[in-house]
C-alpha atoms as a PDB file:
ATOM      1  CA  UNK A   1     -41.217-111.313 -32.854  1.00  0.00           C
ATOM      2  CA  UNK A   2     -37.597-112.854 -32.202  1.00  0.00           C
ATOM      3  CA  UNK A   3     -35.931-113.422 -35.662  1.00  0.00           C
ATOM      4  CA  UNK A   4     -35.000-117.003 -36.429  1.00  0.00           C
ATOM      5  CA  UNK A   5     -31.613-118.322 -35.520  1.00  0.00           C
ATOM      6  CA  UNK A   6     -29.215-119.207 -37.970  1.00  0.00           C
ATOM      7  CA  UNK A   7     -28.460-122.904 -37.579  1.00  0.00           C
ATOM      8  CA  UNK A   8     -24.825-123.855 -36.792  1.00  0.00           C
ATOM      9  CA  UNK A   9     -23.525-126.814 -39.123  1.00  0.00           C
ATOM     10  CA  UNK A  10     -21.662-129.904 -37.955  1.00  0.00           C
ATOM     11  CA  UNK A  11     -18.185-128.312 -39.381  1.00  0.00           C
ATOM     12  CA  UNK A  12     -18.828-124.824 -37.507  1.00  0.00           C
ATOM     13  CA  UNK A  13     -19.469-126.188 -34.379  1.00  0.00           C
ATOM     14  CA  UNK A  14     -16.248-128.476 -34.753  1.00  0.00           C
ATOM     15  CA  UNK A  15     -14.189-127.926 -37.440  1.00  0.00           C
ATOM     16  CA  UNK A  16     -10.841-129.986 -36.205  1.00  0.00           C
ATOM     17  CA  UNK A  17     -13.093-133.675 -36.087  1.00  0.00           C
ATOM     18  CA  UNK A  18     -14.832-132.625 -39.351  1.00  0.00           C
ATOM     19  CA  UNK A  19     -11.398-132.413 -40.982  1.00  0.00           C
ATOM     20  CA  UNK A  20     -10.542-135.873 -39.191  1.00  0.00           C
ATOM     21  CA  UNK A  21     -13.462-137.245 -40.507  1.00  0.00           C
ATOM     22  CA  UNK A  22     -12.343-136.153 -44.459  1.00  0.00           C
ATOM     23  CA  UNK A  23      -9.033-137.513 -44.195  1.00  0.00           C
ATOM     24  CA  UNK A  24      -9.875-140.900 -42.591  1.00  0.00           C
ATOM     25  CA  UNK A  25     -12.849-141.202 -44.923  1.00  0.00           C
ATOM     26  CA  UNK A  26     -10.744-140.587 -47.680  1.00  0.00           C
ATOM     27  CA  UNK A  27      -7.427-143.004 -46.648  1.00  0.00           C
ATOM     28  CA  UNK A  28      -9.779-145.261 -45.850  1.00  0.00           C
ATOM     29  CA  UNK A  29     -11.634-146.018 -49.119  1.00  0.00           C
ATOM     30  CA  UNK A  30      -8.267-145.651 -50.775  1.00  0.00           C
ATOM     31  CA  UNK A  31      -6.762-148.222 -48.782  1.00  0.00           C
ATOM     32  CA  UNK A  32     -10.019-150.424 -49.046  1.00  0.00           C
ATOM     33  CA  UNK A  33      -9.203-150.040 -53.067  1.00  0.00           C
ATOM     34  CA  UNK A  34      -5.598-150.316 -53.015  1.00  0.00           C
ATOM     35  CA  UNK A  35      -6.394-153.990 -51.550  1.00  0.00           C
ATOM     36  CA  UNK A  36      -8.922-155.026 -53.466  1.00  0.00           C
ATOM     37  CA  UNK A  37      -6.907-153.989 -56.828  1.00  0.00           C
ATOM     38  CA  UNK A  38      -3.878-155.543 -55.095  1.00  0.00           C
ATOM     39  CA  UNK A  39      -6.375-159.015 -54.504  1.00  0.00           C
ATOM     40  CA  UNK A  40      -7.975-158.945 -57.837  1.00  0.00           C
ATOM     41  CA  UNK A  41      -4.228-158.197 -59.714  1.00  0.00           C
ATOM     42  CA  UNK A  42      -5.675-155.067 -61.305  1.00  0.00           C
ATOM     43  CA  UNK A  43      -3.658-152.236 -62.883  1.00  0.00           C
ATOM     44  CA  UNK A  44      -1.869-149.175 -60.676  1.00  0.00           C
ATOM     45  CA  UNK A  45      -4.496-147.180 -61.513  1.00  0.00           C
ATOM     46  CA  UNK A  46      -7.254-149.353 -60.344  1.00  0.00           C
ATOM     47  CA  UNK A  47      -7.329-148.064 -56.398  1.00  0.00           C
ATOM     48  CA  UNK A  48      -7.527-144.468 -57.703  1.00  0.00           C
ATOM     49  CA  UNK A  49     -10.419-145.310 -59.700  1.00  0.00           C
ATOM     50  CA  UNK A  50     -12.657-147.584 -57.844  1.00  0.00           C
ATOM     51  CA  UNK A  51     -12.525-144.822 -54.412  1.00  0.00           C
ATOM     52  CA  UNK A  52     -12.156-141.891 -56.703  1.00  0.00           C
ATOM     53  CA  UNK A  53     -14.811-141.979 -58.835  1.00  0.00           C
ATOM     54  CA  UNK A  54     -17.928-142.529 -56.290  1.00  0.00           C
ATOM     55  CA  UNK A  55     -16.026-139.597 -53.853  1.00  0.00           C
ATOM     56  CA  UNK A  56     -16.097-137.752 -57.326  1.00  0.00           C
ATOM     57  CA  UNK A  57     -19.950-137.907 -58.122  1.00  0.00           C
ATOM     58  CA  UNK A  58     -20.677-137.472 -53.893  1.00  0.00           C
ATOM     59  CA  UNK A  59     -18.768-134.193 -53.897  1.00  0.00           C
ATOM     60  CA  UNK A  60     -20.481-132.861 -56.955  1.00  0.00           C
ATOM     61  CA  UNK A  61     -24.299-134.011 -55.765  1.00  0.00           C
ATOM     62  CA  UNK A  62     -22.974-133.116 -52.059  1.00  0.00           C
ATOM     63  CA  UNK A  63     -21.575-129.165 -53.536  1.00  0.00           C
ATOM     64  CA  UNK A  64     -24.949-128.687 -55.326  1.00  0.00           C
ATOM     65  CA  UNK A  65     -27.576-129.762 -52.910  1.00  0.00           C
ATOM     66  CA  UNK A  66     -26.003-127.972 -50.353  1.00  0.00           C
ATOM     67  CA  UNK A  67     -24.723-125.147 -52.602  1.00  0.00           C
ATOM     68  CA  UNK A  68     -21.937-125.051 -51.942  1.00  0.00           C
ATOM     69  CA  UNK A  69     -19.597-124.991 -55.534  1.00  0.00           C
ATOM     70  CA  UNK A  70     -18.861-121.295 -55.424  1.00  0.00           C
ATOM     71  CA  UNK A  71     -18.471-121.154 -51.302  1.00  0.00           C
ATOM     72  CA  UNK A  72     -15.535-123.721 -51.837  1.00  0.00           C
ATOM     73  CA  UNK A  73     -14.314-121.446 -54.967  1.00  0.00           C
ATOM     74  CA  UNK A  74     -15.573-122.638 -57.882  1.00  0.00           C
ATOM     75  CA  UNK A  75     -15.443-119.462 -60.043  1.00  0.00           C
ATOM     76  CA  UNK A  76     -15.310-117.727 -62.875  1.00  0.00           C
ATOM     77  CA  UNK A  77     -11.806-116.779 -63.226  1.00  0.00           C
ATOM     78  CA  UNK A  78     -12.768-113.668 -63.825  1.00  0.00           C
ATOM     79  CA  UNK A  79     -13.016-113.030 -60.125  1.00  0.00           C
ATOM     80  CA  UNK A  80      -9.216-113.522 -59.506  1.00  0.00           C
ATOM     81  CA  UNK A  81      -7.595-109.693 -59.431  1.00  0.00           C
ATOM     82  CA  UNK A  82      -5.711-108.516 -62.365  1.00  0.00           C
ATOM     83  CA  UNK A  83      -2.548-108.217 -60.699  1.00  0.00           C
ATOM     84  CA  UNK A  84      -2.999-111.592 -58.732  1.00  0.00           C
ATOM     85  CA  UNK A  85      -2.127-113.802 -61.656  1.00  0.00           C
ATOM     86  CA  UNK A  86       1.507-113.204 -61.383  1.00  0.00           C
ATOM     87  CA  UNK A  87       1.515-115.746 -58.666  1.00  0.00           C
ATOM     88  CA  UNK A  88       0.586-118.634 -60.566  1.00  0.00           C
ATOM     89  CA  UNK A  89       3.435-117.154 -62.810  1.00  0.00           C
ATOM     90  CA  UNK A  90       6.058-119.944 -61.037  1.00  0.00           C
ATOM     91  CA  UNK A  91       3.726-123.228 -61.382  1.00  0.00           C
ATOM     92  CA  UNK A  92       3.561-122.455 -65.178  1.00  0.00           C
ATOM     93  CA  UNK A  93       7.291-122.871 -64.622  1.00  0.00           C
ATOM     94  CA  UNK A  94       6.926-125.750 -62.914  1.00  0.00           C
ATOM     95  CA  UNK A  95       4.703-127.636 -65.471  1.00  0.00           C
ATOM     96  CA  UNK A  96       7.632-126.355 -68.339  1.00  0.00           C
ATOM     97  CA  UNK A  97      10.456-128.136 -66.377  1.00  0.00           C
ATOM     98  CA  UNK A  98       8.275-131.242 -65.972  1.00  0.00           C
ATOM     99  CA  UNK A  99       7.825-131.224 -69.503  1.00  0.00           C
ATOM    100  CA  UNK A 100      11.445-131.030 -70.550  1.00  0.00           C
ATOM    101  CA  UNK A 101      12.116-134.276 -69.162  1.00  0.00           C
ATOM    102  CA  UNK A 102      10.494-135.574 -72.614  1.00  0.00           C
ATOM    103  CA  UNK A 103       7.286-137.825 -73.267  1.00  0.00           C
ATOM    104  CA  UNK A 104       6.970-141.732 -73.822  1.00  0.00           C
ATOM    105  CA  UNK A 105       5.527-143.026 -76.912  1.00  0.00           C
ATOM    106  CA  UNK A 106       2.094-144.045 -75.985  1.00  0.00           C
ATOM    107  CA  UNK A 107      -1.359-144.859 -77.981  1.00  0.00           C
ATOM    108  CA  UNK A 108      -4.488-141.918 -78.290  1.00  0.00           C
ATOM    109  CA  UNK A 109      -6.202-144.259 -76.374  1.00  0.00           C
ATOM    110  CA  UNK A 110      -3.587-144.582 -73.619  1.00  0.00           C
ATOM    111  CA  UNK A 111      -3.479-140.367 -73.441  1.00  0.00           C
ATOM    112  CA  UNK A 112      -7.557-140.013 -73.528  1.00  0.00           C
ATOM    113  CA  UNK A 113      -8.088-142.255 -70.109  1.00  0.00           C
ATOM    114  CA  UNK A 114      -4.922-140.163 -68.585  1.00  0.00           C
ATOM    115  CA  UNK A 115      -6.424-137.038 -69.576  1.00  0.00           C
ATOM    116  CA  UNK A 116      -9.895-138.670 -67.651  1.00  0.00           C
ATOM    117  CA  UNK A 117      -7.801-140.005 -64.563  1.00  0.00           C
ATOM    118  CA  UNK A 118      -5.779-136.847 -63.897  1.00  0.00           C
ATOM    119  CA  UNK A 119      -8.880-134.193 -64.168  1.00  0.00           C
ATOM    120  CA  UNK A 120     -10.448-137.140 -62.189  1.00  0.00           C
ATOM    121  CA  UNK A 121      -7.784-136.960 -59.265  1.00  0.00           C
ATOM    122  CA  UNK A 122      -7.384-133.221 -59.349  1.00  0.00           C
ATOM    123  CA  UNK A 123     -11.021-132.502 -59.051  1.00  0.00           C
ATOM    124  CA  UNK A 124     -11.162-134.499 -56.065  1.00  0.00           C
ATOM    125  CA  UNK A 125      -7.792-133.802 -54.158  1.00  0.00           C
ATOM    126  CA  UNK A 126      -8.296-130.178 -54.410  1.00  0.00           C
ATOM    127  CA  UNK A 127     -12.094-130.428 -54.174  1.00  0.00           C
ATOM    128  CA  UNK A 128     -11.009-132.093 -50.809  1.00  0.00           C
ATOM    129  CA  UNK A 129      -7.964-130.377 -49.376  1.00  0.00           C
ATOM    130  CA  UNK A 130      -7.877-126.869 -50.913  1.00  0.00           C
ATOM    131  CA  UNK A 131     -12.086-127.131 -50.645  1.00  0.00           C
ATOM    132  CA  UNK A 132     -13.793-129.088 -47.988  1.00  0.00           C
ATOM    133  CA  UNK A 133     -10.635-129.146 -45.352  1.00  0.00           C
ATOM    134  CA  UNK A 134      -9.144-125.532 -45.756  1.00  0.00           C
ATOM    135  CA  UNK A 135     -12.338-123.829 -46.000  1.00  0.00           C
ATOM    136  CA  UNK A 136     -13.766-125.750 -42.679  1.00  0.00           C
ATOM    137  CA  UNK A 137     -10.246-125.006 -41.159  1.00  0.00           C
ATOM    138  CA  UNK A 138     -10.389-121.214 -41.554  1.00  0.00           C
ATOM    139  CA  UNK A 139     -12.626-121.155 -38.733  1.00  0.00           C
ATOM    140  CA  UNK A 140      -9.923-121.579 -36.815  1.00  0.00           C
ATOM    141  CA  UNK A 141      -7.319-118.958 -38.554  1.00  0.00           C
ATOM    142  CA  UNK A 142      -5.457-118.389 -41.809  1.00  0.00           C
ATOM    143  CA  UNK A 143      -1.915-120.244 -40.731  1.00  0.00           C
ATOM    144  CA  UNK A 144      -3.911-123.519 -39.504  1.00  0.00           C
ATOM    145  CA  UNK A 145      -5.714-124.046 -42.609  1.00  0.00           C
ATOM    146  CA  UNK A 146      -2.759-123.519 -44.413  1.00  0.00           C
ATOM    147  CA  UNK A 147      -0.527-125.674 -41.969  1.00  0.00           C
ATOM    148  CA  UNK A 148      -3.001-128.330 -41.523  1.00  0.00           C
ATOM    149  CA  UNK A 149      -4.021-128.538 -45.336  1.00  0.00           C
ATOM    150  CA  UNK A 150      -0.910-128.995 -46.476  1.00  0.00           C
ATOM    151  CA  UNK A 151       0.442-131.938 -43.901  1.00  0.00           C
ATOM    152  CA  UNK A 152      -2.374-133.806 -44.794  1.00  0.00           C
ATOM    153  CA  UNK A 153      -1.776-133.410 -48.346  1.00  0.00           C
ATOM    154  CA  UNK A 154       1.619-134.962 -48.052  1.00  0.00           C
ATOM    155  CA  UNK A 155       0.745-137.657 -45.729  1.00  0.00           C
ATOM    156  CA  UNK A 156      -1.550-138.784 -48.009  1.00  0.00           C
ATOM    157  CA  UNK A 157       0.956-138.628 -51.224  1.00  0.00           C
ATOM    158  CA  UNK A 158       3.612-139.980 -49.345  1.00  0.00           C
ATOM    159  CA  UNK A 159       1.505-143.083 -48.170  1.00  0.00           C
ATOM    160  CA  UNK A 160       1.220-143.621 -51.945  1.00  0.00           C
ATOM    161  CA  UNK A 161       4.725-143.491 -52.729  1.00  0.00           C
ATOM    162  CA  UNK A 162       6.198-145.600 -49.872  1.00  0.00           C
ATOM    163  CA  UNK A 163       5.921-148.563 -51.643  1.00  0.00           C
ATOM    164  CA  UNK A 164       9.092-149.724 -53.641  1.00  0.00           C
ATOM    165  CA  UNK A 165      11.058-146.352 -53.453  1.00  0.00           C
ATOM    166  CA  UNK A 166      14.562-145.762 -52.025  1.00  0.00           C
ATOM    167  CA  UNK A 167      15.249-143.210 -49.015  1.00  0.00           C
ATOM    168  CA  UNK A 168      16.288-140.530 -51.266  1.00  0.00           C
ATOM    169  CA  UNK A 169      13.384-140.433 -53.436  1.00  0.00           C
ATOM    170  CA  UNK A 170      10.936-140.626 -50.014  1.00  0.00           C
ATOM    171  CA  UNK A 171      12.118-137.454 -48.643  1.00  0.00           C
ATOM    172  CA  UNK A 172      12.346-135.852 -52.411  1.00  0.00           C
ATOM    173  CA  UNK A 173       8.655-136.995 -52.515  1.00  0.00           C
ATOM    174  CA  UNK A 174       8.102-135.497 -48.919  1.00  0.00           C
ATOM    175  CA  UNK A 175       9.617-131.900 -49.655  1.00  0.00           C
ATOM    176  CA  UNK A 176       8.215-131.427 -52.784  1.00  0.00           C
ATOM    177  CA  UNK A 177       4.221-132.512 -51.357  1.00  0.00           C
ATOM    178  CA  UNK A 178       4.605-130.070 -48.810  1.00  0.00           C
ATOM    179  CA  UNK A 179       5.915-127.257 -50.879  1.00  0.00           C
ATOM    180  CA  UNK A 180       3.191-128.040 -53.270  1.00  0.00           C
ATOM    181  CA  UNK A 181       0.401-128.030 -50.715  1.00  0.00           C
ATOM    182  CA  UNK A 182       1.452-124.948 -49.241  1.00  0.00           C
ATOM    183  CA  UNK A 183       1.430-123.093 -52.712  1.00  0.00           C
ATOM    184  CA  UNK A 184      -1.596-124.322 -53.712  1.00  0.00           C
ATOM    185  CA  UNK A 185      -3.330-123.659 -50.116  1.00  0.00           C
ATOM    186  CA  UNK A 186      -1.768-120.132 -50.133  1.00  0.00           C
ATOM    187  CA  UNK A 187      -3.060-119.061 -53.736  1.00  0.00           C
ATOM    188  CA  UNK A 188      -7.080-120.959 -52.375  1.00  0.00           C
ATOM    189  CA  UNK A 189      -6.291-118.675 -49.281  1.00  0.00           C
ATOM    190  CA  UNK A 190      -5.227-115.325 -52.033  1.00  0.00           C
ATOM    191  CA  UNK A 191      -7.787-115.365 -54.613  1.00  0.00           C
ATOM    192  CA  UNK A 192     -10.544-118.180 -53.790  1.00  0.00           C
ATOM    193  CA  UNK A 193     -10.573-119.633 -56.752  1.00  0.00           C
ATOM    194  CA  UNK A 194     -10.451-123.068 -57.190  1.00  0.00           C
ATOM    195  CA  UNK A 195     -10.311-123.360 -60.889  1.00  0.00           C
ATOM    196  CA  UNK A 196      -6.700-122.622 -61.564  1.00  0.00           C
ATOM    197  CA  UNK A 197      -5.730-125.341 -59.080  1.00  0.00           C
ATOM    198  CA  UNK A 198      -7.430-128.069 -60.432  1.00  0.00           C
ATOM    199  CA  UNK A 199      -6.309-126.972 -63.760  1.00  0.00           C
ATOM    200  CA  UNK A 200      -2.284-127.053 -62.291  1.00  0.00           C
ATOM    201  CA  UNK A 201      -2.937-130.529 -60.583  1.00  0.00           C
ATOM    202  CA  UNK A 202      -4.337-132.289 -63.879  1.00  0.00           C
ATOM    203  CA  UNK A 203      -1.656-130.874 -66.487  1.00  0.00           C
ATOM    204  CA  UNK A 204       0.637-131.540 -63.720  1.00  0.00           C
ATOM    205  CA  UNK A 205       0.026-135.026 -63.061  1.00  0.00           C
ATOM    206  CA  UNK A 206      -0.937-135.716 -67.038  1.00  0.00           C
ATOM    207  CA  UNK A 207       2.871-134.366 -68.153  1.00  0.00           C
ATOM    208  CA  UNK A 208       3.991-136.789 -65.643  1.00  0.00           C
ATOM    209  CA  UNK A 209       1.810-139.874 -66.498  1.00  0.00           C
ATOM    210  CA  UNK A 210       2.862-139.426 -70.202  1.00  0.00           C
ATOM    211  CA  UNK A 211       6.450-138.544 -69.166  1.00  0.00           C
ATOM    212  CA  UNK A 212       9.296-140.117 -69.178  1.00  0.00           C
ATOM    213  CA  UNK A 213       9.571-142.776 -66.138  1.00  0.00           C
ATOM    214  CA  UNK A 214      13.405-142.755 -65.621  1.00  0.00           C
ATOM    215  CA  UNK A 215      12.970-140.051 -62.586  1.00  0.00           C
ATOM    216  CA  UNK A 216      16.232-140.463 -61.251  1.00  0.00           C
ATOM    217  CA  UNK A 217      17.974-139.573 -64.362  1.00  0.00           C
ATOM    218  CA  UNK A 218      16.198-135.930 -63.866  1.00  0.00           C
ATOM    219  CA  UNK A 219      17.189-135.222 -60.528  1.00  0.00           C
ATOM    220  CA  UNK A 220      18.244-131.864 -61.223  1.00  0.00           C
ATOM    221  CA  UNK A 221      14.981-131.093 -62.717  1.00  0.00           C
ATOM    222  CA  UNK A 222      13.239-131.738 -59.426  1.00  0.00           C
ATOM    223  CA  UNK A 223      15.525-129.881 -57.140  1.00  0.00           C
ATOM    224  CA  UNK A 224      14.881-126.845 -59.642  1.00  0.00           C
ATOM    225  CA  UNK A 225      11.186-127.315 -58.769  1.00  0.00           C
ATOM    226  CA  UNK A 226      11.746-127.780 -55.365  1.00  0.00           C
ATOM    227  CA  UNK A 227      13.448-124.204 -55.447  1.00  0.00           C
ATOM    228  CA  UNK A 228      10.858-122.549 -57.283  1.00  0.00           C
ATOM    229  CA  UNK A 229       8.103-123.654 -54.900  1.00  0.00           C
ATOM    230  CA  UNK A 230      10.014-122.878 -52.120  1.00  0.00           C
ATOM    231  CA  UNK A 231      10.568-119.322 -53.444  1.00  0.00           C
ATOM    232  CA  UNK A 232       6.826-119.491 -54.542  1.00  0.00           C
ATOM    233  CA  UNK A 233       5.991-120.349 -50.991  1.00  0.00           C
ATOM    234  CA  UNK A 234       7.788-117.752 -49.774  1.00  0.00           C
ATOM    235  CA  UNK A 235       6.564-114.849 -52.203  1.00  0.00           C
ATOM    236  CA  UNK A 236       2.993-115.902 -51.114  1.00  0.00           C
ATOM    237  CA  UNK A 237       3.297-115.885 -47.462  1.00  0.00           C
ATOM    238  CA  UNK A 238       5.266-111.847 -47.561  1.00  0.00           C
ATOM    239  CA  UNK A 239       2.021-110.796 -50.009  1.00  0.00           C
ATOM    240  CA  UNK A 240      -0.447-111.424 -47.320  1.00  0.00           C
ATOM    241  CA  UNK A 241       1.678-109.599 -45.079  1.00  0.00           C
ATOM    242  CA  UNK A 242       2.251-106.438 -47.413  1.00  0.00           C
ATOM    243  CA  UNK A 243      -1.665-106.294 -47.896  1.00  0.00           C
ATOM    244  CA  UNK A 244      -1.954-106.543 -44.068  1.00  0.00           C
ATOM    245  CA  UNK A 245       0.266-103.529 -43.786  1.00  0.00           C
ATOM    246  CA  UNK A 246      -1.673-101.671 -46.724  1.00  0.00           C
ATOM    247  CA  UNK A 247      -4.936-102.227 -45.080  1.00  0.00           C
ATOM    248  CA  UNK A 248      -3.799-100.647 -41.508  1.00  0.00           C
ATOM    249  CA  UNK A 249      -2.021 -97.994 -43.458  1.00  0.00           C
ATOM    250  CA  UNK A 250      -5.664 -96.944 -45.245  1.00  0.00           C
ATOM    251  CA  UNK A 251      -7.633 -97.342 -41.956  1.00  0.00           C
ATOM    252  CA  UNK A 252      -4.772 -95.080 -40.596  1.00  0.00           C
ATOM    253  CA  UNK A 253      -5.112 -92.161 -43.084  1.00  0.00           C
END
């Protein structure tokens, strides 16, 4: 008696158009959103909401029918190796420098739906790009996933911040997306763990929300961060190659 295949799933069989797919799905609700806030006058927030929140409650019913949370990393982050956690040591910096630009006076109320709209955004960007899209993507090797992930990443933040923003800012913005995504696609790739990231993201983007908004004033600040993810980057991409050398070295002896 033959033993029953396993069945091949739409991403397996072709994992470059299921990527596609993600990212035009997901521009294309945001830009759907982006004009209907625009039409109806609504806040900045508004297009981030109205596509965010339905993607939001289809990833979660989409990760548990299919089973999928702890395939796409969602752990206990107990699972991440003792000596691994030094590499998040340089985003910690980065979320210190952030915060030494200074805060805005703003009301409890104003801070509670930031703290809902950044866990909101960083569930579903990494959900979506360190999740969905890297993990289909590894099919086809380590450095493509990476690559891949991370371009998309910035296209999509850089769409967002095209509007009203000088050259200098626009490539600033550029840089430090695809620094960002590679670190963050890097450390998915290290310890599969999804946790930490979405963690990062939302204190990330919640110290900026409640920050100060004069960003040009704190340009120094930025290029610091830049240089820390670059190093960060960097420090990542020589670890997988020192535990590709330990691993021939043991098969060796």
């Amino acid at each position: 008696m033959s033993k029953p295949r396993h069945k091949i799933s739409f991403s397996q069989k072709r994992p470059v158009l299921t990527v596609v797919i993600i990212e035009l799905l997901l521009l294309l609700a945001v830009a759907a959103a982006g004009t209907y806030a625009t039409l109806q006058e609504l806040s900045y927030t508004a297009p981030v909401l109205i596509s965010f929140i339905p993607i939001a409650l289809m990833l979660v019913v989409y990760f548990t029918v299919k089973q999928k949370w702890s395939y796409l990393g969602f752990k206990s982050l107990g699972s991440i190796p003792a000596g691994n956690w030094i590499y998040y040591a340089p985003l910690l910096l980065v979320l210190i420098t952030i915060s030494l630009k200074g805060f805005r006076a703003i009301s409890v109320s104003e801070v509670l739906f930031f703290i809902f709209f950044t866990l909101l955004v960083g569930f579903v960007e990494e959900s979506i790009y360190r999740g969905l899209i890297l993990k289909t993507l590894l099919a086809k090797g380590v450095k493509t996933a990476v690559i891949t992930s991370t371009i998309l990443f910035s296209i999509t933040h850089v769409l967002n911040a095209l509007s009203g923003q000088d050259t200098a800012q626009t490539i600033l913005q550029v840089v430090y997306a695809l620094l960002l995504g590679a670190v963050l696609a890097l450390l998915m790739v290290k310890n599969d763990n999804i946790i930490p990231l979405i963690l990062f993201h939302f204190v990330h983007n919640l110290i900026q929300f409640v920050g100060n908004d004069n960003s040009s004033a704190f340009i120094g600040y930025d290029l610091f961060i830049l240089g820390v993810l670059a190093v960060q980057t960097v420090w990542l991409a020589l670890s997988f190659k020192k535990t590709s050398v330990s691993s021939r070295l043991n098969q060796a002896s």
